[in-house]
N, C-alpha and C. Protein backbone atom coordinates (compact mmCIF):
# COMPACT_ATOMS: atom_id res chain seq x y z
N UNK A 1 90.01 100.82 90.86
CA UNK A 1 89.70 101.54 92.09
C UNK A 1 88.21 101.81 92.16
N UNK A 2 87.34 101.39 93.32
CA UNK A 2 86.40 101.56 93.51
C UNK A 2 85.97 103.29 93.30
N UNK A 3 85.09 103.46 93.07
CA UNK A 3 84.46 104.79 93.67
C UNK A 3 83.27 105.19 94.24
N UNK A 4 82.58 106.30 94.55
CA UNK A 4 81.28 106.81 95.45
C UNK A 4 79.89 105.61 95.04
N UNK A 5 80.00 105.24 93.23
CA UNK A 5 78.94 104.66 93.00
C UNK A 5 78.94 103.39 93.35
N UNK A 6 80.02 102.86 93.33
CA UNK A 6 80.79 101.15 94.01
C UNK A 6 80.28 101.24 95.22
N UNK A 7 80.96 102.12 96.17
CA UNK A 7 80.56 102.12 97.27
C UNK A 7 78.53 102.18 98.40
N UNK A 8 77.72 102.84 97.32
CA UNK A 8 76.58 103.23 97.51
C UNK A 8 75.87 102.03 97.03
N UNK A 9 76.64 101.24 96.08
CA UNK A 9 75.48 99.92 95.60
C UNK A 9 74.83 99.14 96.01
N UNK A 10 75.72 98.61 97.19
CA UNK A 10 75.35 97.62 97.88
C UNK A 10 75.81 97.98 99.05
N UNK A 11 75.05 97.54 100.43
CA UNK A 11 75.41 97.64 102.07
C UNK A 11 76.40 96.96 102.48
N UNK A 12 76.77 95.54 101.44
CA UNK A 12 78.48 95.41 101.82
C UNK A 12 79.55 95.78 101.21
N UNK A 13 79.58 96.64 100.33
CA UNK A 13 80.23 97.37 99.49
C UNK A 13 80.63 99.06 100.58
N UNK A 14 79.41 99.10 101.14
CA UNK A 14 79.69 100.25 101.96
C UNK A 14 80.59 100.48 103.33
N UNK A 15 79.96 98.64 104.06
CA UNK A 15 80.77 98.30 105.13
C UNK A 15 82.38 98.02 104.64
N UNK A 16 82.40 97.25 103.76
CA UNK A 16 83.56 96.40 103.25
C UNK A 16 85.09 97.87 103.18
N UNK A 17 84.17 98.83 102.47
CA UNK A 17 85.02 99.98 101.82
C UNK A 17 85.23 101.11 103.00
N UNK A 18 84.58 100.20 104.07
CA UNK A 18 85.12 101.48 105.77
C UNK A 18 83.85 102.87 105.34
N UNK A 19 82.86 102.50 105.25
CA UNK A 19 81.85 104.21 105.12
C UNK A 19 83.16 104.98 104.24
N UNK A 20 83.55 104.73 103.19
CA UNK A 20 83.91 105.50 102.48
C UNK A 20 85.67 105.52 102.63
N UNK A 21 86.00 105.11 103.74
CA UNK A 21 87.69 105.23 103.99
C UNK A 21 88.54 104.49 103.25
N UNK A 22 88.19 103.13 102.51
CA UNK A 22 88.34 102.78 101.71
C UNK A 22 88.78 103.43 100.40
N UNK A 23 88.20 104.22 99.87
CA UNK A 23 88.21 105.86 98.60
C UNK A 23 89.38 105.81 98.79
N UNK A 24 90.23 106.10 99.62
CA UNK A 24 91.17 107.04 99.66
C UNK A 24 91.96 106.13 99.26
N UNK A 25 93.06 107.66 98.03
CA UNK A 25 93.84 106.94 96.99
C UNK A 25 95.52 106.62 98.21
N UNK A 26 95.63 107.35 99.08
CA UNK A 26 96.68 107.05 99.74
C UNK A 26 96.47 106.74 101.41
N UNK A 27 96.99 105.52 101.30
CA UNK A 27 96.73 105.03 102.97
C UNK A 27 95.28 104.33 103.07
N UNK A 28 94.75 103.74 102.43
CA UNK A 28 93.39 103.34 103.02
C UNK A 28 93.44 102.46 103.96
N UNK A 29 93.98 101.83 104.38
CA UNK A 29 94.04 100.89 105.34
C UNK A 29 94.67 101.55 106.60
N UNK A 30 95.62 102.65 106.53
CA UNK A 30 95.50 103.77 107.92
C UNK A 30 94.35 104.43 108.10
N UNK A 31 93.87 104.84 106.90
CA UNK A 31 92.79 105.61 107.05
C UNK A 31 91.46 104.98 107.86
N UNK A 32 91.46 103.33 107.21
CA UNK A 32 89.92 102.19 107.96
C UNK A 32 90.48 101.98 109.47
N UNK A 33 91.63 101.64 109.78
CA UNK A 33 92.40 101.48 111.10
C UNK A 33 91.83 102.84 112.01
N UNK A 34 91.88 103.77 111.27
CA UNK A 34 91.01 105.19 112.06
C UNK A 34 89.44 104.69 112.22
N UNK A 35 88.99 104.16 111.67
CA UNK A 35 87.66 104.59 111.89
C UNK A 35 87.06 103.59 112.72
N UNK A 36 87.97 102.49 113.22
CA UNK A 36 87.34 101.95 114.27
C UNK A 36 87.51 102.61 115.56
N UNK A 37 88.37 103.79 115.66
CA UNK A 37 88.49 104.17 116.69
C UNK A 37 87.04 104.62 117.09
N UNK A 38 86.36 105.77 116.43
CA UNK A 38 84.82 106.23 116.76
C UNK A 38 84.16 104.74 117.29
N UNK A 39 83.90 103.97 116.53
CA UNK A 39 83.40 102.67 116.57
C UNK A 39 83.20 102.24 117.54
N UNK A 40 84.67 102.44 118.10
CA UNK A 40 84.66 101.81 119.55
C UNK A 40 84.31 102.75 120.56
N UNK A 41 83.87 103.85 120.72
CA UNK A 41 83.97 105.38 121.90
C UNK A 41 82.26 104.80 121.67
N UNK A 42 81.93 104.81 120.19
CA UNK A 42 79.97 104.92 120.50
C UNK A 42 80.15 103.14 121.26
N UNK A 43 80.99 102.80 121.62
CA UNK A 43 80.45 101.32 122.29
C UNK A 43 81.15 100.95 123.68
N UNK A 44 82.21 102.02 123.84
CA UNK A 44 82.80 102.17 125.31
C UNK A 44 82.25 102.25 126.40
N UNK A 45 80.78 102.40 126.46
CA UNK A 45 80.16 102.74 127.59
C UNK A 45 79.19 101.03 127.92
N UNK A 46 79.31 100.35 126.83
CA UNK A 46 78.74 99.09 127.14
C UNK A 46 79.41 98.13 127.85
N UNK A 47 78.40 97.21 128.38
CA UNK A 47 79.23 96.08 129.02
C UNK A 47 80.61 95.19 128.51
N UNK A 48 81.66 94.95 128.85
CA UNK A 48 82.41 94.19 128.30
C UNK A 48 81.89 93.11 127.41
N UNK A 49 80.71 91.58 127.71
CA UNK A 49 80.46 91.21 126.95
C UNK A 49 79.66 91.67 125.85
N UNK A 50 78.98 92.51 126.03
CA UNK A 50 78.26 93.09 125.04
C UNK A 50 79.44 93.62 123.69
N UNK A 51 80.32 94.40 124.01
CA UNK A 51 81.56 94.84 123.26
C UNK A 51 82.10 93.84 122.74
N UNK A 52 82.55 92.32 123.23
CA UNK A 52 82.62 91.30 123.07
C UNK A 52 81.61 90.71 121.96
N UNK A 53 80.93 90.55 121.98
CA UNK A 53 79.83 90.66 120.89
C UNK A 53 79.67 91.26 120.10
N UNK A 54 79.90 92.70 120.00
CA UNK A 54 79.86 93.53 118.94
C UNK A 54 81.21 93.47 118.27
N UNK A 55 82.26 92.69 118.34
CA UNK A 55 83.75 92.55 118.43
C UNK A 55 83.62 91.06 117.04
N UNK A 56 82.51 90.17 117.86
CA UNK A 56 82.80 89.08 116.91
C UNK A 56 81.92 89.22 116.15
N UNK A 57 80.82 89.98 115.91
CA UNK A 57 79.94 90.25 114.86
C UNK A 57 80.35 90.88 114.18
N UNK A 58 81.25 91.65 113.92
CA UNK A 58 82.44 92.36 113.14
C UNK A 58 82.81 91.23 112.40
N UNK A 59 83.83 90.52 113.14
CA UNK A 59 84.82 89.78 112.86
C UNK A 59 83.96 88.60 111.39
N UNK A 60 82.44 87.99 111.88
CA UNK A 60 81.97 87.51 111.65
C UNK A 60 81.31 88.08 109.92
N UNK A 61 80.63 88.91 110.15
CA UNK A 61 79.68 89.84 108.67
C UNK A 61 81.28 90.23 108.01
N UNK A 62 82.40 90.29 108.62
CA UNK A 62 83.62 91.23 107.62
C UNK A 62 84.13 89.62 106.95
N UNK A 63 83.98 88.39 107.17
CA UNK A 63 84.01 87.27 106.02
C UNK A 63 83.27 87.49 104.74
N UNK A 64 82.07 87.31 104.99
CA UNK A 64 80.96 87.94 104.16
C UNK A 64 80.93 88.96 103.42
N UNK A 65 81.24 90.00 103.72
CA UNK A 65 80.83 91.42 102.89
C UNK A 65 82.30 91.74 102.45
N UNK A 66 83.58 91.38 103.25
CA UNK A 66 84.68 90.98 102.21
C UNK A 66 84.98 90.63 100.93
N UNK A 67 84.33 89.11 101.29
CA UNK A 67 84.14 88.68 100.21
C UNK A 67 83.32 88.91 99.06
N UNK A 68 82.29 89.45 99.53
CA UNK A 68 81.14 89.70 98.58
C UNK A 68 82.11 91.24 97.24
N UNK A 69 82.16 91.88 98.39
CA UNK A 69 83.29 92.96 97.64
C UNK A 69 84.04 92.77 96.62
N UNK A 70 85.18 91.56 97.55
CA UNK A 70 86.53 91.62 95.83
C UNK A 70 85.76 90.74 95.60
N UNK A 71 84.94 89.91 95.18
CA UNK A 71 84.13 89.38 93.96
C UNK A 71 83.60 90.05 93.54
N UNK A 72 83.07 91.68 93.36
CA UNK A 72 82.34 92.06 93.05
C UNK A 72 83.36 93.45 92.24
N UNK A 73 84.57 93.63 92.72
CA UNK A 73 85.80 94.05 92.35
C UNK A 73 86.84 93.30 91.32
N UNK A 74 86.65 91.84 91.46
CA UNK A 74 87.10 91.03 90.68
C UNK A 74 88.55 91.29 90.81
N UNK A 75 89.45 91.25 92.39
CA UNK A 75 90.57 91.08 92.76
C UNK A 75 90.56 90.67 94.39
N UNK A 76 91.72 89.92 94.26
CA UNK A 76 91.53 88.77 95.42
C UNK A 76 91.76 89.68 96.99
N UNK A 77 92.01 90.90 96.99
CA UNK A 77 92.19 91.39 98.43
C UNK A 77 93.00 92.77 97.96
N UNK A 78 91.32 93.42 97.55
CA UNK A 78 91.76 94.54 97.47
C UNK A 78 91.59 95.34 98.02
N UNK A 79 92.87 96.92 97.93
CA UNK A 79 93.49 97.96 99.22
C UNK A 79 92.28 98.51 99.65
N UNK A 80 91.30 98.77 98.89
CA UNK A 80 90.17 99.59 99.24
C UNK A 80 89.12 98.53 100.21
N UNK A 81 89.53 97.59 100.56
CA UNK A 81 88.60 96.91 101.69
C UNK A 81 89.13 96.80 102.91
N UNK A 82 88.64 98.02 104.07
CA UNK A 82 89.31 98.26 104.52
C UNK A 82 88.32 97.60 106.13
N UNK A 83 87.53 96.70 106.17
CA UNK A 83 86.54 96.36 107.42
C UNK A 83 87.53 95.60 107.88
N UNK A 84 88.36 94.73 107.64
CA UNK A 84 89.62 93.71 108.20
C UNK A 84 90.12 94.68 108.53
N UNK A 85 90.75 95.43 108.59
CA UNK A 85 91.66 96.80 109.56
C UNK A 85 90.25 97.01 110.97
N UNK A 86 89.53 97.71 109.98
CA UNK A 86 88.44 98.00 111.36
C UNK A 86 88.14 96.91 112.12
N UNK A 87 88.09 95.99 111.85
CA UNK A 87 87.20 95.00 112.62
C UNK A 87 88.41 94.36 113.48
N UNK A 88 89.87 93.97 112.89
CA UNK A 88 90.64 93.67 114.00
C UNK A 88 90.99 94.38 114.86
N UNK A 89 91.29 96.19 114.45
CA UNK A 89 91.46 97.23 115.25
C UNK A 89 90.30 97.49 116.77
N UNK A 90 89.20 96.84 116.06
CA UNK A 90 88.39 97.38 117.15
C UNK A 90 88.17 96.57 117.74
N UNK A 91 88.77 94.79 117.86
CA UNK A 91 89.03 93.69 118.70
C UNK A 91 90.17 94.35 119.87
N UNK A 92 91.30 94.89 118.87
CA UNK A 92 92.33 95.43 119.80
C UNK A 92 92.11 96.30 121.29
N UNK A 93 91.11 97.23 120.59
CA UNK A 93 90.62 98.49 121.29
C UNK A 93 89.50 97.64 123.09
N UNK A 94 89.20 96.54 122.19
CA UNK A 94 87.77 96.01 123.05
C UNK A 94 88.61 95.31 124.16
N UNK A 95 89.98 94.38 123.71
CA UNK A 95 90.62 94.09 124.22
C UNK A 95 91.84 94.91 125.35
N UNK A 96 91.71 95.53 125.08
CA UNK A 96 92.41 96.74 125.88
C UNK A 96 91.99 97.81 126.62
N UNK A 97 91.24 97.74 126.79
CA UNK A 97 90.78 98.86 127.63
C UNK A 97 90.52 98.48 129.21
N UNK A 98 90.66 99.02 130.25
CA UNK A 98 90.46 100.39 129.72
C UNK A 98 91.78 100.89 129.78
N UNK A 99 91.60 102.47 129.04
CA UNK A 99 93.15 103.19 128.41
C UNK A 99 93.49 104.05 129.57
N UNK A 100 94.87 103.81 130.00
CA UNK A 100 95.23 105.14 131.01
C UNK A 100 95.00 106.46 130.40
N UNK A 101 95.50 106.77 129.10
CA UNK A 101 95.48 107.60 128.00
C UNK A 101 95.54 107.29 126.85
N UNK A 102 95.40 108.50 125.86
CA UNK A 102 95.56 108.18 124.24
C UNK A 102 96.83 107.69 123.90
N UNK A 103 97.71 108.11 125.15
CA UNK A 103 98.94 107.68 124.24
C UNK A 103 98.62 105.71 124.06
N UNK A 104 98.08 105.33 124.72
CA UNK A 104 98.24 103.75 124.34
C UNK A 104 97.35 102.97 123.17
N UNK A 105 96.35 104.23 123.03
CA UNK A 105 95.67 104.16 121.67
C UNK A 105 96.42 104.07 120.78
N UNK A 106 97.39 105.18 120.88
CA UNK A 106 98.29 105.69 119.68
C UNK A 106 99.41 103.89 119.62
N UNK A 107 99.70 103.56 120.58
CA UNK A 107 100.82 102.75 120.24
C UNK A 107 100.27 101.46 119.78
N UNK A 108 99.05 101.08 120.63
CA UNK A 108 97.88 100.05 119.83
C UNK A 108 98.38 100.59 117.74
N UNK A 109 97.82 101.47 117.64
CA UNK A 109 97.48 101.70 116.41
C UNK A 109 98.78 101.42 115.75
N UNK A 110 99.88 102.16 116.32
CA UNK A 110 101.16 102.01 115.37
C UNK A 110 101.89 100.46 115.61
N UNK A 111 101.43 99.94 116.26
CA UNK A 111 102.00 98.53 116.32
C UNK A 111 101.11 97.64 115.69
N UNK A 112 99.95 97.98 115.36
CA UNK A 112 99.06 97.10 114.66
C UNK A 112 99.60 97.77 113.33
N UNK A 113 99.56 98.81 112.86
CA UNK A 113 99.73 99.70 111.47
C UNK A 113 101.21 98.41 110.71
N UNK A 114 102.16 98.54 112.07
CA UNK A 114 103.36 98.22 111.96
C UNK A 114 103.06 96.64 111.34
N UNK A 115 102.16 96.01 112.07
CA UNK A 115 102.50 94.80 111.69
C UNK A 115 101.36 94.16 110.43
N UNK A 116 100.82 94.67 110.21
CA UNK A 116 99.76 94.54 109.03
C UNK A 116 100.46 95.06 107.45
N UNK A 117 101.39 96.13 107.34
CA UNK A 117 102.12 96.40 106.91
C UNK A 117 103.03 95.47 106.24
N UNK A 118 104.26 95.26 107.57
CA UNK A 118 105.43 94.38 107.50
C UNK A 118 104.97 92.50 106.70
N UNK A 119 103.82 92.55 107.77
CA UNK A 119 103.53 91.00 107.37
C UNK A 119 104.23 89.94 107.78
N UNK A 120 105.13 89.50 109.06
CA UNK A 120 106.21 88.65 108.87
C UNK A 120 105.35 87.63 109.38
N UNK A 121 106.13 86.32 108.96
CA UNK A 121 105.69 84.98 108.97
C UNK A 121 105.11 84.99 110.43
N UNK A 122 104.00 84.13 110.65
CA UNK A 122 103.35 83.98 109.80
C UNK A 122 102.01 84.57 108.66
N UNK A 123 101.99 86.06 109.25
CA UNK A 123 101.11 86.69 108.73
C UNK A 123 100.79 87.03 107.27
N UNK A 124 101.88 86.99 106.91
CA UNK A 124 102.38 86.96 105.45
C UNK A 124 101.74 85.48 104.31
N UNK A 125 102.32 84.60 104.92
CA UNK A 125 101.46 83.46 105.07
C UNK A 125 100.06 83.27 104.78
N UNK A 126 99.27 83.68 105.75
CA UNK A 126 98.26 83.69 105.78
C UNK A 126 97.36 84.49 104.80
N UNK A 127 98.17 85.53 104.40
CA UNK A 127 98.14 86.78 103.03
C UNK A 127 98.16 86.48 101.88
N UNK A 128 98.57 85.40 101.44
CA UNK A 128 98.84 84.83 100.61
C UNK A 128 98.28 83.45 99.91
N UNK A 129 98.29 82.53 101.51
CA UNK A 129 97.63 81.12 101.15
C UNK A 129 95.83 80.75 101.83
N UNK A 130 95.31 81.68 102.10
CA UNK A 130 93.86 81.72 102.42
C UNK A 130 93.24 82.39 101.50
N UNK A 131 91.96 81.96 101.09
CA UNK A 131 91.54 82.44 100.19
C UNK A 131 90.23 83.31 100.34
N UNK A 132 89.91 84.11 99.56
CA UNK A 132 88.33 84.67 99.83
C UNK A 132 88.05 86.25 101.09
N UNK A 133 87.00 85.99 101.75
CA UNK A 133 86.46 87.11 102.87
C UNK A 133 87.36 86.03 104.24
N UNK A 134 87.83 85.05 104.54
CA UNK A 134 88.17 84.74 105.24
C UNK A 134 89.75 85.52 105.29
N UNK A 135 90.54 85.14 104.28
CA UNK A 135 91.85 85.53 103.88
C UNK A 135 91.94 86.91 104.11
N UNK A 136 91.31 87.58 103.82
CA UNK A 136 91.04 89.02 104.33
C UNK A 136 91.14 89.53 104.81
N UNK A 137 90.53 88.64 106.26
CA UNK A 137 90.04 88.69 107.46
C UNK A 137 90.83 88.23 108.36
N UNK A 138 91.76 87.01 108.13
CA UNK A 138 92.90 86.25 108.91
C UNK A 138 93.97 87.33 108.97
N UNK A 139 94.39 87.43 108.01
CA UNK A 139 95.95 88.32 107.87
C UNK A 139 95.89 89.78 109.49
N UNK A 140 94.73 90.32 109.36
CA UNK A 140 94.66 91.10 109.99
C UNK A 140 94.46 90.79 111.10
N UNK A 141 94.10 89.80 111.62
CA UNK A 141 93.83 89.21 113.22
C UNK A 141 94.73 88.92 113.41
N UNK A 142 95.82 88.21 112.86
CA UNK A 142 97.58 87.93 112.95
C UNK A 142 98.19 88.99 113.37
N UNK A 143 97.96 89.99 112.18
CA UNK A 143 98.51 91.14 112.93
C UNK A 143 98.22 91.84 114.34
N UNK A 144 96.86 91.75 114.20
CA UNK A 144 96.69 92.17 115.59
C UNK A 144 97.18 91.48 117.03
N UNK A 145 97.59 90.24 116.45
CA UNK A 145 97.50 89.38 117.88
C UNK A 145 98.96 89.30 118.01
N UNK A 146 99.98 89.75 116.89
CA UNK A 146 101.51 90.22 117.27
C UNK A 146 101.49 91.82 117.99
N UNK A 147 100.68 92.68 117.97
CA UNK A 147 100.92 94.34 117.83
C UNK A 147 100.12 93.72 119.27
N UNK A 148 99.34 93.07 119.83
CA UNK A 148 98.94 92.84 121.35
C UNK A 148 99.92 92.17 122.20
N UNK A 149 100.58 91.13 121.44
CA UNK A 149 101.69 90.40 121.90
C UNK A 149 102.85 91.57 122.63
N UNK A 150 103.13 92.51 121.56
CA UNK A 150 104.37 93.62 122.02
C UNK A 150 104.13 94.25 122.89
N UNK A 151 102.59 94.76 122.54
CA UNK A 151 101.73 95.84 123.23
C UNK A 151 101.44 95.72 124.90
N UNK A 152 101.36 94.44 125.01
CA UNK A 152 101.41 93.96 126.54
C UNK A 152 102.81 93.49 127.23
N UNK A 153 103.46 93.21 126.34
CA UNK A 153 104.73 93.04 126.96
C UNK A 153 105.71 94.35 127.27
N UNK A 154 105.23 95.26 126.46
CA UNK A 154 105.77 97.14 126.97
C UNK A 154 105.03 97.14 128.23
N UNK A 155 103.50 97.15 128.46
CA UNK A 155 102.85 97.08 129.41
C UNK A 155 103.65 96.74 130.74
N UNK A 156 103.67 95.18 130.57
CA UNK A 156 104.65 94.22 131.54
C UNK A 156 105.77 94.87 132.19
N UNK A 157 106.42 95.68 131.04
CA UNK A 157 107.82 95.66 131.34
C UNK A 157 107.81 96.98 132.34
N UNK A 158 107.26 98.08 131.78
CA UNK A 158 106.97 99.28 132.23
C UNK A 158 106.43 99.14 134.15
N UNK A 159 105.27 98.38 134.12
CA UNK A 159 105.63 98.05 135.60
C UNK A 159 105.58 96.91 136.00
């Protein structure tokens, strides 16, 4: 388990580990799934593509500093790297908006929580047979793009 001095060493050690959300001995990956929420409020007021941009530059540096991490952890995708939660979460968020209310934040979150979790094929898959800051990074965009799949089809259905 990483700790404060892991985390302070290096600037992708800091991103990688969620500013610290990572630490936490229970839930870290609910806990990094939280912190894209701020993430996204300091960037709500920007242009869609711009958010768009700040969406795949995420997506992009969280290969990288992923990886740099569990190599530097010396385990292939570990709980305390928690920027793959943030960085797909806050694709979700960029992708969705705008929000009637929190409640659709909330169901964003628990349907992404839900499916990052569960893992079913093919996400699971992808968890398993990719390797590195990419592998990391895939599993969680899977998830996200099932928890958007549901997420818009409640949408749909509702009106």
């Amino acid at each position: 388990m990483p700790n404060l001095k892991f985390l302070l060493k290096h600037p992708a050690h800091f991103l990688a580990l969620g500013f610290g959300a990572g630490l936490s001995r229970k839930a870290p990956g609910t806990l990094g799934t939280l912190v894209a929420i701020p993430l996204y409020l300091l960037i709500s007021s920007y242009s869609a593509f711009t958010q768009i941009l700040i969406a795949i530059f995420f997506a992009i540096i969280g290969v990288f500093i992923c990886d740099q991490t569990a190599h530097a952890l010396k385990i292939k995708d570990p709980s305390a790297i928690v920027w793959d939660e943030i960085a797909a979460f806050f694709l979700m968020l960029v992708i969705c908006q705008p929000f009637s209310s929190y409640i659709q934040i909330i169901q964003l979150f628990l349907l992404f929580r839900l499916f990052d979790i569960w893992k079913p094929f093919p996400i699971n898959y992808l968890d398993k047979h990719v390797e590195g800051g990419l592998g990391i990074m895939l599993d969680d965009y899977a998830a996200a793009l099932f928890a958007l799949f549901i997420f818009f089809s409640i949408q749909w259905l509702i009106n």
